[in-house]
Protein backbone atom coordinates (compact mmCIF):
# COMPACT_ATOMS: atom_id res chain seq x y z
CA UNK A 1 33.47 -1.28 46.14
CA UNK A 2 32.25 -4.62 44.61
CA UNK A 3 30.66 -7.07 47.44
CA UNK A 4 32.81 -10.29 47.99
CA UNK A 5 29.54 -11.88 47.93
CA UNK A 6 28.27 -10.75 43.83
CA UNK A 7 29.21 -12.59 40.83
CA UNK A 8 31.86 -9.61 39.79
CA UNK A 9 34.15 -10.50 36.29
CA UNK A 10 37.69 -9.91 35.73
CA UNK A 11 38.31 -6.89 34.44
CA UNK A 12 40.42 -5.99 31.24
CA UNK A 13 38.72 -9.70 29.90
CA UNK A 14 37.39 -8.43 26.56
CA UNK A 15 41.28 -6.66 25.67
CA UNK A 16 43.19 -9.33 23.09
CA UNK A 17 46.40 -8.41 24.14
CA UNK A 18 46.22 -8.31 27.88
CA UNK A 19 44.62 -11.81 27.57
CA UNK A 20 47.06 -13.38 25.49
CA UNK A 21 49.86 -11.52 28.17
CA UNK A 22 47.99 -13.36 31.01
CA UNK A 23 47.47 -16.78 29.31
CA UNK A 24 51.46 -17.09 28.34
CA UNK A 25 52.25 -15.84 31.95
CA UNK A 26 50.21 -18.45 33.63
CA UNK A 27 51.71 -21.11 31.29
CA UNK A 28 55.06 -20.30 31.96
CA UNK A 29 54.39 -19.90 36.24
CA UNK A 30 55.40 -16.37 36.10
CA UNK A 31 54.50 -15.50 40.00
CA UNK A 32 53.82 -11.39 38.94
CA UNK A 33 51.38 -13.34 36.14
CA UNK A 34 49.80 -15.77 38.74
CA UNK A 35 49.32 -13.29 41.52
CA UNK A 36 47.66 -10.72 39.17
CA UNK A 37 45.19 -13.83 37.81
CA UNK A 38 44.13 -14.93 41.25
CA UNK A 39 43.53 -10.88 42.43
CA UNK A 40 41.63 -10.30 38.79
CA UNK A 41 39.26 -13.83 39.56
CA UNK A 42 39.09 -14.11 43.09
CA UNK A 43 35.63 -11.89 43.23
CA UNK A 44 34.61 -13.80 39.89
CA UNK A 45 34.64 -17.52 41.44
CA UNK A 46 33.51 -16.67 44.72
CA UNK A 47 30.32 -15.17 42.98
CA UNK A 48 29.88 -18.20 41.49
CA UNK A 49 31.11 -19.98 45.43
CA UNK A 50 27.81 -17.85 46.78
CA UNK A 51 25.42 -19.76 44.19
CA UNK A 52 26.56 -23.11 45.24
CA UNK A 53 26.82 -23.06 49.20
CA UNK A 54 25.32 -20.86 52.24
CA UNK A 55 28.58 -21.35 54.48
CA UNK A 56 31.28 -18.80 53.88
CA UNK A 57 33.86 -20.38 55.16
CA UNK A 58 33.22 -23.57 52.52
CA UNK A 59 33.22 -20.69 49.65
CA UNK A 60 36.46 -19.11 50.41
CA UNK A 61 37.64 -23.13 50.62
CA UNK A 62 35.61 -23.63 47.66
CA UNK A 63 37.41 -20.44 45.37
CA UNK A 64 40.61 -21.42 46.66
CA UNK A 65 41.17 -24.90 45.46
CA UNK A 66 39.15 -23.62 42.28
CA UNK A 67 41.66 -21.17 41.51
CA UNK A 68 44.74 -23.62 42.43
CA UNK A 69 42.89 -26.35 40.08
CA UNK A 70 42.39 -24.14 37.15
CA UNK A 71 46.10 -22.86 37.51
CA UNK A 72 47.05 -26.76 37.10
CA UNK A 73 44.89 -27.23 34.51
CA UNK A 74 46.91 -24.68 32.91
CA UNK A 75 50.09 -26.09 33.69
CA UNK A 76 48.68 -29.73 32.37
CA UNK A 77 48.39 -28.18 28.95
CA UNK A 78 44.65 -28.19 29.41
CA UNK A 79 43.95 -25.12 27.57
CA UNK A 80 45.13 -23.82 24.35
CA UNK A 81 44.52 -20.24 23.44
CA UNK A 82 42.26 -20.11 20.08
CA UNK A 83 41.80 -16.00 20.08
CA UNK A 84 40.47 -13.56 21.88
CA UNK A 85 37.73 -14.25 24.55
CA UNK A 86 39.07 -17.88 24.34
CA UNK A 87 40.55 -18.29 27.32
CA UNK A 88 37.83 -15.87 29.78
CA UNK A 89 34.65 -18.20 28.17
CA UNK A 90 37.37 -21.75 29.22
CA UNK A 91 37.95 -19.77 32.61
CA UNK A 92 33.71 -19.48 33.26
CA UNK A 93 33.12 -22.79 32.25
CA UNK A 94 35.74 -24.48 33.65
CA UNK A 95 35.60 -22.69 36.93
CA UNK A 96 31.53 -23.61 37.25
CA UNK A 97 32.91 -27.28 36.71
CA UNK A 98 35.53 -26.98 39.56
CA UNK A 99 33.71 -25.74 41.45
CA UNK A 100 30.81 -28.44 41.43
CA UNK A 101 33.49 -31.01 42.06
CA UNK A 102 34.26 -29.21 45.07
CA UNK A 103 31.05 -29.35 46.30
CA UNK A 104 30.12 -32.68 45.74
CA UNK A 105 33.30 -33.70 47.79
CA UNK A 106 31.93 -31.55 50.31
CA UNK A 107 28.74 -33.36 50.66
CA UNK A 108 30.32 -36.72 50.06
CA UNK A 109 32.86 -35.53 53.01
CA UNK A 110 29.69 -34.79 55.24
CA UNK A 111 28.22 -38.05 54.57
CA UNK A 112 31.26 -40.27 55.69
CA UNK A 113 31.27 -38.22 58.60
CA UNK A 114 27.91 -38.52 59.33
CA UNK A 115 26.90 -34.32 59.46
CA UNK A 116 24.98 -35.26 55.81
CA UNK A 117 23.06 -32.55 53.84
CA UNK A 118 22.09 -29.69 56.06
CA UNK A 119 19.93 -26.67 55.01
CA UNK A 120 21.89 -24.36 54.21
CA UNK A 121 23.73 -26.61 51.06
CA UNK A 122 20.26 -25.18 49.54
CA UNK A 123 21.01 -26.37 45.56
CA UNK A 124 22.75 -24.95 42.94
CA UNK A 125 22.05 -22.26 41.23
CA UNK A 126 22.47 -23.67 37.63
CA UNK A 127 21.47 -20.52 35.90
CA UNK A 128 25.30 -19.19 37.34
CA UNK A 129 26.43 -21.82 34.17
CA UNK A 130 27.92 -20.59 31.17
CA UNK A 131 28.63 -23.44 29.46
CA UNK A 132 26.96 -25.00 26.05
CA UNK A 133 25.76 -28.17 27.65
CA UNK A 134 22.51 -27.79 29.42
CA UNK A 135 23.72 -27.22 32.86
CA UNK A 136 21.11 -29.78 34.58
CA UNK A 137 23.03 -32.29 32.95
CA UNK A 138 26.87 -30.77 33.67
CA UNK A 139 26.01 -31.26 36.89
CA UNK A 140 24.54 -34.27 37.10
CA UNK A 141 27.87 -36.00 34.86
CA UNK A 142 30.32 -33.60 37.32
CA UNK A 143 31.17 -37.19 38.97
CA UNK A 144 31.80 -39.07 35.97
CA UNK A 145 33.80 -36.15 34.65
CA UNK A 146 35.77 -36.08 37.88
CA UNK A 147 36.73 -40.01 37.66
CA UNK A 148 38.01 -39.38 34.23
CA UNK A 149 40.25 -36.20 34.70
CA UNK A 150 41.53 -38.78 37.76
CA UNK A 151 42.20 -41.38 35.73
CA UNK A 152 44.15 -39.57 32.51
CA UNK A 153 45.94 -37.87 35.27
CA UNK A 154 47.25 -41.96 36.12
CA UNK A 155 47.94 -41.92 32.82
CA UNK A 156 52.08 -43.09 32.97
CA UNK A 157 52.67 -41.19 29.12
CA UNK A 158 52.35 -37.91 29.26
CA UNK A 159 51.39 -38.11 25.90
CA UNK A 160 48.63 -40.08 26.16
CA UNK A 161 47.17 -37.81 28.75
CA UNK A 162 47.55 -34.87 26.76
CA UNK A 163 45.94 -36.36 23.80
CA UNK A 164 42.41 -37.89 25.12
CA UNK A 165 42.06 -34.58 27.02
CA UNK A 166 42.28 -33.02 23.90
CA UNK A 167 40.07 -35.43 22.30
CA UNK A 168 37.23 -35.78 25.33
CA UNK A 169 37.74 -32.47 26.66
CA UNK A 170 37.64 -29.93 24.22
CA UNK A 171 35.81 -32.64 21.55
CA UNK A 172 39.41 -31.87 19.37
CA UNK A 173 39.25 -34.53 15.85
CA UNK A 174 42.84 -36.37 15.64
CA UNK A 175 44.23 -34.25 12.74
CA UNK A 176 44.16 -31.38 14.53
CA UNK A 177 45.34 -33.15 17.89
CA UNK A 178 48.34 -33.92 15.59
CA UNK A 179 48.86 -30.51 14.76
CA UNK A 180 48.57 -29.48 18.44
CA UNK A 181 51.40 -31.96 19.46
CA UNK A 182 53.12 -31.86 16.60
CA UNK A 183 53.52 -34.83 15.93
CA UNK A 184 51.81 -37.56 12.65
CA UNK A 185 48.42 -39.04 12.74
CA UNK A 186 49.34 -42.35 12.88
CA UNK A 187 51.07 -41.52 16.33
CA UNK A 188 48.17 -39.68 18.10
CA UNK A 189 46.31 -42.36 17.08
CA UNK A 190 48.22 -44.75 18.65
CA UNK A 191 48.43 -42.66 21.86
CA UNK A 192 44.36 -42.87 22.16
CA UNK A 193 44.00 -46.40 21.25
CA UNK A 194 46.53 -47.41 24.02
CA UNK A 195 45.52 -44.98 25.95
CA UNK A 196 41.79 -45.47 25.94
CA UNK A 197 42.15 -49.07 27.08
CA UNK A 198 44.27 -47.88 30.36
CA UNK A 199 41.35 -45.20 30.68
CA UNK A 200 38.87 -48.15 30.57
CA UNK A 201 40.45 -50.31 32.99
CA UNK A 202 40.93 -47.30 35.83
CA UNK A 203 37.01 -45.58 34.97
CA UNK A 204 35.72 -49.60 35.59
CA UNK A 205 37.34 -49.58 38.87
CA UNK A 206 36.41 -46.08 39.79
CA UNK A 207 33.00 -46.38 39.04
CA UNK A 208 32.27 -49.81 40.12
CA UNK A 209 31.25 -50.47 36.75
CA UNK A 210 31.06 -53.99 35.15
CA UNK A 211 33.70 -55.17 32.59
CA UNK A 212 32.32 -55.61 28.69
CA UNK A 213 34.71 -58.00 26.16
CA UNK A 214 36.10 -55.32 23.58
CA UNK A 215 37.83 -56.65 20.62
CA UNK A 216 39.90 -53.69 20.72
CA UNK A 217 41.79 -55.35 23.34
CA UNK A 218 42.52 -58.47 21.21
C-alpha cells in the first residue's frame, strides 16, 4: 500500500486513450470522470503537499484546494489536449504551481495574524518541480503569476480571458490562438490589445506598481 506521505503518480497516465477519456470527462463535469481524477491524483499532489510543508493538516488543505483549482482551470478552458502525455506533464506542472500559491497564502495568512514563519514551513523542495523553467525562479514569480491569473479572471469578455491565457500561459502565437477559438486574426488580436490594457490597469493596482505613459492607450 502506497504511503499518503510519498510522491506516488496516477496510474494508467502513459495510456492515450484513457487520458483523452479523462480529459473530455473533466471538461464536460462528468461527476463518475471527476471523482475517478481526484482518487487517481490525490496521492500524486499530496506527495508533492509533503515537499512544501511539515503540518499535515495544511497538506491535506493544501491538495484539496489544488485539486479543486486545477479542476477550474479545466473548466476555464485552461488546458487544451495536444496528444498523449499532454495533459499528465500540464497536471505536474500546474499542480507544483498551485500548490506554491497555496503556500504562500499560508505564510502571508500567518503573518497578518501574527503566528509568522515557524520551523516546521522548512522550504521547498524545488527539486519536486517538473516544469521547464528553472524552478528557483517559478517560485520566486508564483506571486506575480498569481496577480495575473486574478486579474484575467476580472476580465468582463470571456474572450479576452481566454485569449491572453492562451497567449501568456501556454506562450500560444496569435495564429494559432485563432485557430483555437475559431475565430480571424484580426479579432484575437483585438481581444489582446483591449485586453492587455484592462490587464495593465488591474496588475498596477495589484502590485502597487507605478503607472508608465503607453502610446498604446492613445
Amino acid at each position: 500500500m502506497t504511503s499518503p506521505d510519498s510522491p506516488a503518480q496516477p496510474r494508467d497516465r502513459r495510456d492515450p486513450v484513457d487520458e483523452r477519456r479523462l480529459v473530455d470527462g473533466l471538461i464536460a463535469g462528468d461527476s463518475c470522470v471527476v471523482n475517478e481524477f481526484l482518487e487517481r491524483t490525490h496521492h500524486a499532489v499530496y506527495g508533492l503537499a509533503v515537499r512544501l510543508g511539515a503540518n499535515p493538516e495544511t497538506r491535506r488543505d493544501w491538495t484539496h484546494e489544488t485539486l479543486l483549482g486545477l479542476l477550474e482551470d479545466l473548466r476555464r478552458g485552461r488546458f487544451l489536449y495536444r496528444g498523449p502525455g499532454s495533459f499528465w506533464a500540464w497536471f505536474r506542472k500546474r499542480a507544483y504551481f498551485r500548490l506554491l500559491d497555496e503556500r504562500r497564502r499560508e505564510l502571508r495568512r500567518r503573518v497578518r495574524e501574527g503566528v509568522g514563519r515557524t520551523d516546521e514551513d522548512g522550504d521547498p523542495d524545488l527539486d519536486a518541480y517538473a516544469g521547464d523553467d528553472d524552478p528557483a525562479r517559478e517560485f520566486a514569480r508564483v506571486e506575480i503569476r498569481a496577480a495575473i491569473e486574478a486579474c484575467l479572471d476580472k476580465l468582463p469578455s470571456a474572450d479576452q480571458r481566454r485569449a491572453l491565457w492562451f497567449l501568456y500561459a501556454e506562450d500560444r502565437p496569435y495564429q494559432e490562438i485563432a485557430e483555437i477559438t475559431s475565430s480571424s486574426l484580426n479579432t484575437v488580436r483585438s481581444w489582446i490589445r483591449r485586453g492587455r490594457l484592462l490587464l495593465r490597469k488591474c496588475l498596477i493596482a495589484a502590485l502597487g506598481l507605478v503607472a508608465v505613459a503607453d502610446d498604446s492607450e492613445a
